[in-house]
N, C-alpha and C. Protein backbone atom coordinates (compact mmCIF):
# COMPACT_ATOMS: atom_id res chain seq x y z
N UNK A 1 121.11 69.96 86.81
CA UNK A 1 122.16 70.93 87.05
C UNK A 1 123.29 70.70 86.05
N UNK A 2 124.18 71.61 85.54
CA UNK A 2 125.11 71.59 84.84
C UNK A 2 126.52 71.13 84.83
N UNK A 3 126.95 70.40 84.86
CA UNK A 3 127.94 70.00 84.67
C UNK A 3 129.46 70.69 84.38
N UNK A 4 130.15 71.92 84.75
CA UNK A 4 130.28 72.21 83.94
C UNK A 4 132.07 72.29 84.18
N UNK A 5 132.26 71.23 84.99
CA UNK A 5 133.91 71.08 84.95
C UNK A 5 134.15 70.06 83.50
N UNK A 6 132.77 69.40 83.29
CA UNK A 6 132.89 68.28 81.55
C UNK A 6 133.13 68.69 80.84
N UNK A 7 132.59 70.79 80.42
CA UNK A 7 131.99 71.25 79.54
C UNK A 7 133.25 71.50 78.50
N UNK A 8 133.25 71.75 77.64
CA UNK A 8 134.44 72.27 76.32
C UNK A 8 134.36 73.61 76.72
N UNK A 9 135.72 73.97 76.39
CA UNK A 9 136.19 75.20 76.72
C UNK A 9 135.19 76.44 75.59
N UNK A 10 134.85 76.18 74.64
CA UNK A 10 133.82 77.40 73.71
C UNK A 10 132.90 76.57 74.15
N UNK A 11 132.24 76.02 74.87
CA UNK A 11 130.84 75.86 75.17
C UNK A 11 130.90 76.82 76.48
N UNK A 12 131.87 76.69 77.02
CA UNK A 12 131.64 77.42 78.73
C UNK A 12 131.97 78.96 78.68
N UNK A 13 132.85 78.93 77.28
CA UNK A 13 132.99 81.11 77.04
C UNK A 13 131.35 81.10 76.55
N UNK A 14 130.87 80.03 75.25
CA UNK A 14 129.30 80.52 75.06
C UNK A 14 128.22 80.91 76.17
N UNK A 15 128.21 79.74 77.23
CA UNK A 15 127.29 79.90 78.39
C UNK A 15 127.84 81.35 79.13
N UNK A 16 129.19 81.80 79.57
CA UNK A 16 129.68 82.99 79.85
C UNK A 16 129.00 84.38 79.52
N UNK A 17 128.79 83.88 77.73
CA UNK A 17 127.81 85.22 77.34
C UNK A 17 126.51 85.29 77.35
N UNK A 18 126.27 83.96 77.08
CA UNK A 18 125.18 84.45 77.53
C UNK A 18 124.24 84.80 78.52
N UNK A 19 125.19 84.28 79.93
CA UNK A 19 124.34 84.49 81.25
C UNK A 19 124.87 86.19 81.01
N UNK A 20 126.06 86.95 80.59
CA UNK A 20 126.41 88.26 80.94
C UNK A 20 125.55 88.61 80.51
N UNK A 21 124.83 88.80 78.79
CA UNK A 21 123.39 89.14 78.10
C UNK A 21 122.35 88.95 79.41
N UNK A 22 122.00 88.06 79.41
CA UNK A 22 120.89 88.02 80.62
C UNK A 22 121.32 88.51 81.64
N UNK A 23 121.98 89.11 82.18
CA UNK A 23 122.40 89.92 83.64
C UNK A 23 122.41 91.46 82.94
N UNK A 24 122.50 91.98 81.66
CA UNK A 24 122.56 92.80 81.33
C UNK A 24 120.53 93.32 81.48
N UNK A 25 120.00 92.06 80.23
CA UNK A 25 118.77 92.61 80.61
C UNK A 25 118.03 92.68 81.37
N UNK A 26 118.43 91.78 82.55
CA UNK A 26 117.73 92.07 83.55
C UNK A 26 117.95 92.98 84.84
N UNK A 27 119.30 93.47 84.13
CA UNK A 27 119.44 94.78 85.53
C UNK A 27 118.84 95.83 84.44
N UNK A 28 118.79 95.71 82.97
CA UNK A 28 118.00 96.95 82.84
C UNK A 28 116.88 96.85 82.86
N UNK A 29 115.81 95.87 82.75
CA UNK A 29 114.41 96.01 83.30
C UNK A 29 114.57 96.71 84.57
N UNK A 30 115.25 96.51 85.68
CA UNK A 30 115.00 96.82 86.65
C UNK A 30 115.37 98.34 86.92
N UNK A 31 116.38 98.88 86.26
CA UNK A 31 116.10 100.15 86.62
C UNK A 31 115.45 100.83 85.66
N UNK A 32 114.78 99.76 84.62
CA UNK A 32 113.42 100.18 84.37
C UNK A 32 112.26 100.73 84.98
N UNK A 33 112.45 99.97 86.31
CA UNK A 33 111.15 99.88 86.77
C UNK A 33 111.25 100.66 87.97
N UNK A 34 112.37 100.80 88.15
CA UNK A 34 112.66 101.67 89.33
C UNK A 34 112.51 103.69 88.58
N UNK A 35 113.10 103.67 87.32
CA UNK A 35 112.43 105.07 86.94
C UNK A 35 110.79 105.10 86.70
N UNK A 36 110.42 103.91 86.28
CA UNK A 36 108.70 104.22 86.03
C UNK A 36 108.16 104.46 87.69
N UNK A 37 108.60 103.69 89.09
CA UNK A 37 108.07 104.30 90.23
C UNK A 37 108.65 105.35 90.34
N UNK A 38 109.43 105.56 90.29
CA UNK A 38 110.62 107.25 90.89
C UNK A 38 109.53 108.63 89.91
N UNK A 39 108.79 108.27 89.24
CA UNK A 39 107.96 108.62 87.77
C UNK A 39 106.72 108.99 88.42
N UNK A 40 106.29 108.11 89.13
CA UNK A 40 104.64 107.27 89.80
C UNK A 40 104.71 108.31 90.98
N UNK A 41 105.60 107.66 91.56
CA UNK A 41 105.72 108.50 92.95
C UNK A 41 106.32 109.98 93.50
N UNK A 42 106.66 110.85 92.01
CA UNK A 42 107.00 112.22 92.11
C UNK A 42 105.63 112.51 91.30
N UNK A 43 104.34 112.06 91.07
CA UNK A 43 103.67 112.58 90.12
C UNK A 43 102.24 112.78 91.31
N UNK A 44 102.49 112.22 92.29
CA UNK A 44 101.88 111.57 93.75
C UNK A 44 102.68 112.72 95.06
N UNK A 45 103.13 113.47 94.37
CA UNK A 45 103.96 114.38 95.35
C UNK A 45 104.93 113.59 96.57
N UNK A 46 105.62 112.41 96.09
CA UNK A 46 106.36 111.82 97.30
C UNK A 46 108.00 111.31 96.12
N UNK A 47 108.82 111.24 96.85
CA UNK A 47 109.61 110.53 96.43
C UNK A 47 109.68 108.58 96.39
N UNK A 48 110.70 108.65 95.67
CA UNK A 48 110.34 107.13 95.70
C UNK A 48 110.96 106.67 97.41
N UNK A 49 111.84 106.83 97.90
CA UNK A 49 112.25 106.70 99.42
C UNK A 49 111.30 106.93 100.18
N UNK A 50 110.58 108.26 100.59
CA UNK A 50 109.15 107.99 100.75
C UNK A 50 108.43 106.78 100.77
N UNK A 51 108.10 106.71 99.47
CA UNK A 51 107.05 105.59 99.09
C UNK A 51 107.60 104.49 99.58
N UNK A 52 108.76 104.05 99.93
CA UNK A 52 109.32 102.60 100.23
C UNK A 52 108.89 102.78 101.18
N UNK A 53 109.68 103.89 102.31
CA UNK A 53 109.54 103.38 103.36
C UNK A 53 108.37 103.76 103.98
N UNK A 54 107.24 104.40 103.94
CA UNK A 54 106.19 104.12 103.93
C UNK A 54 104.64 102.68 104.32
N UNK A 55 105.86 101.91 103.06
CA UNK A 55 105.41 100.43 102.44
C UNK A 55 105.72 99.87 103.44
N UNK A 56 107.18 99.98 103.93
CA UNK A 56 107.49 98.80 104.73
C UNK A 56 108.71 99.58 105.85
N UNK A 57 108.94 100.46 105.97
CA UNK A 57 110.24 100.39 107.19
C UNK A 57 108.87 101.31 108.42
N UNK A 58 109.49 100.82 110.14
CA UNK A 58 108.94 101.84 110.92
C UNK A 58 109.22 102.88 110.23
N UNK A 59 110.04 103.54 110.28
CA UNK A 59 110.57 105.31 109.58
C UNK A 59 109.06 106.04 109.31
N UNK A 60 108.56 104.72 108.42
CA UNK A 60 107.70 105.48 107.64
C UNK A 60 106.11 105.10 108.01
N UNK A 61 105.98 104.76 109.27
CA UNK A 61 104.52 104.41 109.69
C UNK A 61 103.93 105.63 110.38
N UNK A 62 103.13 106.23 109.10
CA UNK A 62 101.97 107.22 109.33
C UNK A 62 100.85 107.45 110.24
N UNK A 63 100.05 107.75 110.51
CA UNK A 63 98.88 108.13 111.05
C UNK A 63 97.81 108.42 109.58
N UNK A 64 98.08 108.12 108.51
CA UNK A 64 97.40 108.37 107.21
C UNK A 64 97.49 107.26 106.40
N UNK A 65 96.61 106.29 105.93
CA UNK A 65 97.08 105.64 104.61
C UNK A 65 97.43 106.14 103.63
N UNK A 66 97.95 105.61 102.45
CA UNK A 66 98.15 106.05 101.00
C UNK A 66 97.19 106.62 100.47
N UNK A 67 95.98 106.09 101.22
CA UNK A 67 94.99 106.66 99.91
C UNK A 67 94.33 108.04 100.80
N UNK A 68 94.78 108.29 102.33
CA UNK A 68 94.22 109.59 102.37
C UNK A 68 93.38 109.41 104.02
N UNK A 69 93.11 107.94 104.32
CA UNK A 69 92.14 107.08 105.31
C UNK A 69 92.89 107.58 106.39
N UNK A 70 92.12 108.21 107.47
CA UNK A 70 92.94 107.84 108.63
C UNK A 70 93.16 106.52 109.06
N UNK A 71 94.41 105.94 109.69
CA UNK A 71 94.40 104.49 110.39
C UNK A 71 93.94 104.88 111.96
N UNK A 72 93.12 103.66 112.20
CA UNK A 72 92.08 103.16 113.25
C UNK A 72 93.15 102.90 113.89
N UNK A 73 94.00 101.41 113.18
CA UNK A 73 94.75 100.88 113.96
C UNK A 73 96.10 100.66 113.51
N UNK A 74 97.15 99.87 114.73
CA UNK A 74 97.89 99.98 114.61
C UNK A 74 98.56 98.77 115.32
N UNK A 75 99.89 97.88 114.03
CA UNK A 75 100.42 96.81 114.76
C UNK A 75 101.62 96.84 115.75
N UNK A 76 101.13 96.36 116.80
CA UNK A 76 102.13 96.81 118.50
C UNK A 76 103.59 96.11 117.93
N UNK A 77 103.46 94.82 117.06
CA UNK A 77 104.63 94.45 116.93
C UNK A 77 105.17 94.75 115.37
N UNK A 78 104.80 95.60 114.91
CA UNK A 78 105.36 96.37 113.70
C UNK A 78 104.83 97.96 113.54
N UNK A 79 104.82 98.49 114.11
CA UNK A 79 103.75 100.50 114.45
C UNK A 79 103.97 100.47 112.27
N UNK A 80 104.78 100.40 111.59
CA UNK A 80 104.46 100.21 110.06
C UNK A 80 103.53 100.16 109.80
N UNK A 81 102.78 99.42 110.04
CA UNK A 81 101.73 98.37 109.92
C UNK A 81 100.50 98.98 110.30
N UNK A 82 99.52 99.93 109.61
CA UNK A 82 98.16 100.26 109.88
C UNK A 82 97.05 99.89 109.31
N UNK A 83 95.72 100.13 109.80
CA UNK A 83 94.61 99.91 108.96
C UNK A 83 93.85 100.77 109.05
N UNK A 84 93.23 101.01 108.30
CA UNK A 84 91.57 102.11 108.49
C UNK A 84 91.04 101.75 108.99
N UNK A 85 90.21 100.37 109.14
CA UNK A 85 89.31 99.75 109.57
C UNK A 85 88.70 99.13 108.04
N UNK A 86 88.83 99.47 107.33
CA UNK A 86 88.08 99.50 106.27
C UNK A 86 88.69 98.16 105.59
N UNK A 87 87.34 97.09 104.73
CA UNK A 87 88.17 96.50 103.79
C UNK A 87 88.40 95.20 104.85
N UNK A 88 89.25 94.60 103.87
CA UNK A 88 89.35 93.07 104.74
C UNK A 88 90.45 93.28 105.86
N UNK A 89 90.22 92.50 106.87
CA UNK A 89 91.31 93.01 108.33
C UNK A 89 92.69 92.05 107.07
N UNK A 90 94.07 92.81 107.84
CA UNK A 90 94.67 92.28 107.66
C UNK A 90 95.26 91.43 108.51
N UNK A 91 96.01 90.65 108.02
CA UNK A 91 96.94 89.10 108.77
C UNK A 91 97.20 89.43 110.14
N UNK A 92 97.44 90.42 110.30
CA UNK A 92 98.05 90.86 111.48
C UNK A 92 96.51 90.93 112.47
N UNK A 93 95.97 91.65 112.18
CA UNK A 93 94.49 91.88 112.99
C UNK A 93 94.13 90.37 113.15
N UNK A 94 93.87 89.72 111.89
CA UNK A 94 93.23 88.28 112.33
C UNK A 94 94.09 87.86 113.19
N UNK A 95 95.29 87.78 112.95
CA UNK A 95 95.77 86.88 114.43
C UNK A 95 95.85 87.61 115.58
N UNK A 96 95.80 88.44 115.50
CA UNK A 96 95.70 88.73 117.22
C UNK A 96 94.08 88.43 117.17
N UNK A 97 92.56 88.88 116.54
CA UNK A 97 92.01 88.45 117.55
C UNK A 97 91.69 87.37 117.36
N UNK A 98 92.17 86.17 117.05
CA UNK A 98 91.97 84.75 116.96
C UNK A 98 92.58 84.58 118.16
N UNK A 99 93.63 85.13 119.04
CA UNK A 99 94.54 84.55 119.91
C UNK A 99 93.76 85.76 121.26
N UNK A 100 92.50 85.73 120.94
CA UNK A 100 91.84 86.57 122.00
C UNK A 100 92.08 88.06 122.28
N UNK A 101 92.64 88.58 121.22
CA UNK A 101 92.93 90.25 121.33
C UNK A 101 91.72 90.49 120.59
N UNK A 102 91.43 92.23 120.81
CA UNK A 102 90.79 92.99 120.44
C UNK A 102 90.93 94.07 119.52
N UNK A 103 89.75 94.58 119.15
CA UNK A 103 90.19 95.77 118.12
C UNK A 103 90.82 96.96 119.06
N UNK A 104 89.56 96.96 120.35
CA UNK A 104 90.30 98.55 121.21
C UNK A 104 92.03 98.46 121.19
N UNK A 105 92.41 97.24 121.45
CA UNK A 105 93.79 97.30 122.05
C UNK A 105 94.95 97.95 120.65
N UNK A 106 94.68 97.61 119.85
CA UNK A 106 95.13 97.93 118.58
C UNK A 106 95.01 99.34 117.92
N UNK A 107 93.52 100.00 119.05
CA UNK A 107 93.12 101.08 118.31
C UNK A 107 94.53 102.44 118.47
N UNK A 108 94.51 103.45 117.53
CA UNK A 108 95.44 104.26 117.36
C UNK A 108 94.92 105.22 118.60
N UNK A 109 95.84 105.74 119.46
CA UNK A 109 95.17 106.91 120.52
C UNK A 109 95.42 108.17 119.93
């Protein structure tokens, strides 16, 4: 770790610029990357808000996957959270039925 009550006064304006440089490029990668999805996901007929919350908030827990699948199922302690059935169970499925749950109970009505 740095030291930097030791440091000389033009060593600590140098380190100054250059963390500002690096805070520069790395907030512009990022809304780099935030126009290439905003890009992705209007080309997909959704907005990018959509697409987040979708991913991850209740708001956005469908009865449809992304790719079109109906979901089978559905997690009681996150409704976000679906599956087709299809494909490897996810984290959520394995532990419930490791802890003696079932698929019916999970299933979507």
């Amino acid at each position: 770790m740095l030291n930097i009550e030791s440091m000389p006064l033009s060593e600590l304006r140098s380190l100054r610029a250059g963390i500002e440089q690096e805070l520069r490029r790395r907030g512009s990668a990022t809304q780099r990357l935030v126009r290439k999805l905003e890009k992705l996901a209007t080309s997909q007929g959704l907005s990018l808000k959509e697409l987040v919350s979708t991913v991850g908030g209740s708001e956005g827990a469908t009865t449809v996957s992304p790719a079109g699948t109906p979901i089978k199922y559905r997690n009681p302690a996150n409704p976000a959270q679906g599956w087709t059935g299809h494909g490897r169970n996810p984290k959520w499925v394995t532990d419930h039925l490791a802890n003696g749950g079932t698929l019916d109970t999970l299933a979507v009505q």
